[in-house]
C-alpha atoms as a PDB file:
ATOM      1  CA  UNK A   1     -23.730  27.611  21.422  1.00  0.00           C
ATOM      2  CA  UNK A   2     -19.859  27.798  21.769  1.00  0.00           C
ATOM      3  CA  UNK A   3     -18.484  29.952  18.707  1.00  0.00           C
ATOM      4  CA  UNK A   4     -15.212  27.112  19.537  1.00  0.00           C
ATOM      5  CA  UNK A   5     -17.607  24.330  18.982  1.00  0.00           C
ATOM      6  CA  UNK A   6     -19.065  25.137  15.818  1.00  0.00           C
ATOM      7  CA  UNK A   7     -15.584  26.304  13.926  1.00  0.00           C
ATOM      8  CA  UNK A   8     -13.547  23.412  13.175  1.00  0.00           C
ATOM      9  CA  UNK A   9     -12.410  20.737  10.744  1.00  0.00           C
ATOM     10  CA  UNK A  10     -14.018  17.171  11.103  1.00  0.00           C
ATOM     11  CA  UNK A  11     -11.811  15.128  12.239  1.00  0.00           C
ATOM     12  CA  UNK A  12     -11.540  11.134  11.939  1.00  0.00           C
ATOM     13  CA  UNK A  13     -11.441   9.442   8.232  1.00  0.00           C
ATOM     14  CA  UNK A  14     -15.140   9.648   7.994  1.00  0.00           C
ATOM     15  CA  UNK A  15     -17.243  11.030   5.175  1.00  0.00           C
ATOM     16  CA  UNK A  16     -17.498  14.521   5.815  1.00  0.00           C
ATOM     17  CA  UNK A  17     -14.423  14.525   7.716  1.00  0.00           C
ATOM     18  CA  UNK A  18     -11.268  17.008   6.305  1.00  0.00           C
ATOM     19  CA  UNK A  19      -8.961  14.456   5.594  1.00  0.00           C
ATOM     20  CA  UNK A  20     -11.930  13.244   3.025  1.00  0.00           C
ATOM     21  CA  UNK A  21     -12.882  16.767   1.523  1.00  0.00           C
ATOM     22  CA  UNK A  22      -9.518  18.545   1.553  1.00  0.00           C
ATOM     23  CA  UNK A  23      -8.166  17.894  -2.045  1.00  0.00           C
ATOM     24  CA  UNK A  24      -8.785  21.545  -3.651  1.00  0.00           C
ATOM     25  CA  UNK A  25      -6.943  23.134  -0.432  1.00  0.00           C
ATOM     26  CA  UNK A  26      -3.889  19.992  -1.248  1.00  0.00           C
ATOM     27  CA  UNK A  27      -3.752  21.231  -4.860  1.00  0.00           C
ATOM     28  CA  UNK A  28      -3.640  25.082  -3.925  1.00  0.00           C
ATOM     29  CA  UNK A  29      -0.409  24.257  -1.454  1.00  0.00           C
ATOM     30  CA  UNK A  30       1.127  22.400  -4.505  1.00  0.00           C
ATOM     31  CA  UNK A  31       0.624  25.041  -6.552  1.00  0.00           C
ATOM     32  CA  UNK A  32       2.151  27.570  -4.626  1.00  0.00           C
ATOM     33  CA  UNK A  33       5.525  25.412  -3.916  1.00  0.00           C
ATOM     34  CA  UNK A  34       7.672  26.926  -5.913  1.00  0.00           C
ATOM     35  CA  UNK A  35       6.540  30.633  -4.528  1.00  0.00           C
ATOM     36  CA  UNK A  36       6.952  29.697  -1.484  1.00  0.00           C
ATOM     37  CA  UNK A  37      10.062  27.699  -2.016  1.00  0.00           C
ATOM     38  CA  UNK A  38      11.309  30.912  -3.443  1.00  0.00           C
ATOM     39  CA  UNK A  39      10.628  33.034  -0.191  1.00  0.00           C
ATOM     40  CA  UNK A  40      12.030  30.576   2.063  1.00  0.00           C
ATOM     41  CA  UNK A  41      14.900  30.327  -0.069  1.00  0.00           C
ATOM     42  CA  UNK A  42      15.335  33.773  -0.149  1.00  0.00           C
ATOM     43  CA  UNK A  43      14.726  34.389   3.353  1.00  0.00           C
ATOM     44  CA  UNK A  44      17.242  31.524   4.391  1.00  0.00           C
ATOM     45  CA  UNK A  45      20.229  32.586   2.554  1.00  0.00           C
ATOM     46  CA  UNK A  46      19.252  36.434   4.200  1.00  0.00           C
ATOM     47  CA  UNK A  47      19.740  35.128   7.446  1.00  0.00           C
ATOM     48  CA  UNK A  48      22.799  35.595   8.957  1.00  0.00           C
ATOM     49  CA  UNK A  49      24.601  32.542  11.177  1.00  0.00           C
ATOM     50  CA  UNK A  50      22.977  33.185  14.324  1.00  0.00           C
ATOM     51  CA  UNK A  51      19.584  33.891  13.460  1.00  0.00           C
ATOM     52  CA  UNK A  52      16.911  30.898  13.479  1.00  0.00           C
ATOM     53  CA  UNK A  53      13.851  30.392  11.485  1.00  0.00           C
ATOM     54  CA  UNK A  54      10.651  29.082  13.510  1.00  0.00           C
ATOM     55  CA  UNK A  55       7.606  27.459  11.885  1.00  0.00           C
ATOM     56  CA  UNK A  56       4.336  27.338  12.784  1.00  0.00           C
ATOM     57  CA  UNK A  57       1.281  25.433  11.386  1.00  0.00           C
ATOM     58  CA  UNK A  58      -1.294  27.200  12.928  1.00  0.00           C
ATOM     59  CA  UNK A  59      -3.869  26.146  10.432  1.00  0.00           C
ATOM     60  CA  UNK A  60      -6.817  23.941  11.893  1.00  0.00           C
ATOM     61  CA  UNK A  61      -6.731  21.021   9.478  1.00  0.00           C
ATOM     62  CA  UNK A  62      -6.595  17.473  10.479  1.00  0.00           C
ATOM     63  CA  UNK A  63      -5.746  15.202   7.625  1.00  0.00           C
ATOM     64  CA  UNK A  64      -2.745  15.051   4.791  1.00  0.00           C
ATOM     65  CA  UNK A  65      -2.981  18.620   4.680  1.00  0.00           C
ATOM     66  CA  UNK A  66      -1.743  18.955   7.792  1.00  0.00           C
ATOM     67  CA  UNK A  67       1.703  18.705   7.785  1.00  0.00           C
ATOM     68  CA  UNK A  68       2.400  19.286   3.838  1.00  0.00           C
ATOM     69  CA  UNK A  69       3.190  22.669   4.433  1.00  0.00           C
ATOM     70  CA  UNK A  70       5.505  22.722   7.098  1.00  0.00           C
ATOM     71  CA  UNK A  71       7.180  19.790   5.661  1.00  0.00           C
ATOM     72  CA  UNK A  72       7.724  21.454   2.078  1.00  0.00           C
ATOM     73  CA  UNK A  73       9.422  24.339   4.166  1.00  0.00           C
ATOM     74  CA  UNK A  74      11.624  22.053   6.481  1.00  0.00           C
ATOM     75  CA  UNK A  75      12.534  20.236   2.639  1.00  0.00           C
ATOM     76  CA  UNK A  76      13.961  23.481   1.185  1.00  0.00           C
ATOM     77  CA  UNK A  77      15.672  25.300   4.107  1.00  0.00           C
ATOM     78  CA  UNK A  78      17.552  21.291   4.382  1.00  0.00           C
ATOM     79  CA  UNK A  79      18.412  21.941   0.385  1.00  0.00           C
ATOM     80  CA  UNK A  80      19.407  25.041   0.747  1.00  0.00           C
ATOM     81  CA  UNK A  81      21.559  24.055   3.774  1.00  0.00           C
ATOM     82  CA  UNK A  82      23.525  21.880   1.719  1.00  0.00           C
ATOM     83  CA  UNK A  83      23.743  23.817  -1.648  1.00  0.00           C
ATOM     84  CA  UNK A  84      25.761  26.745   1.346  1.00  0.00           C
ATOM     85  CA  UNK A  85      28.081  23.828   2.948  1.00  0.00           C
END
């Protein structure tokens, strides 16, 4: 058996699927918001004007979780784009 094939989420809506049994790992990335809010704040107003900040989610999720991250990061470097216009 495929080490691939037995590591990873569920996928789908269904019962045992992530989407369904992720709500301890949702309440750990709300937690840490404002830490990490913090260090991309920090980090963006570092940066000088021709340097660029890539993202990655390279997390293996496949429901809400998914994205909240990597949203929550796009969200502050926007606010902290306007607060320095």
């Amino acid at each position: 058996m495929e080490v691939t094939k037995v590591l990873h989420m569920n996928g789908g809506m269904g019962d045992a699927s992530y989407a369904k049994n992720s709500l301890l790992q949702q309440k750990v990335i709300l937690m840490t918001k404002s830490i990490t809010d913090e260090a991309i704040s920090s980090l963006y107003n570092n940066l000088s004007p021709r340097e660029t900040i890539c993202i990655a989610n390279l997390g293996c999720s496949s429901g809400p979780n998914t994205f909240l991250p990597v949203s929550q990061l796009i969200q502050t470097i926007d606010k902290e784009k306007k607060q320095g216009s």
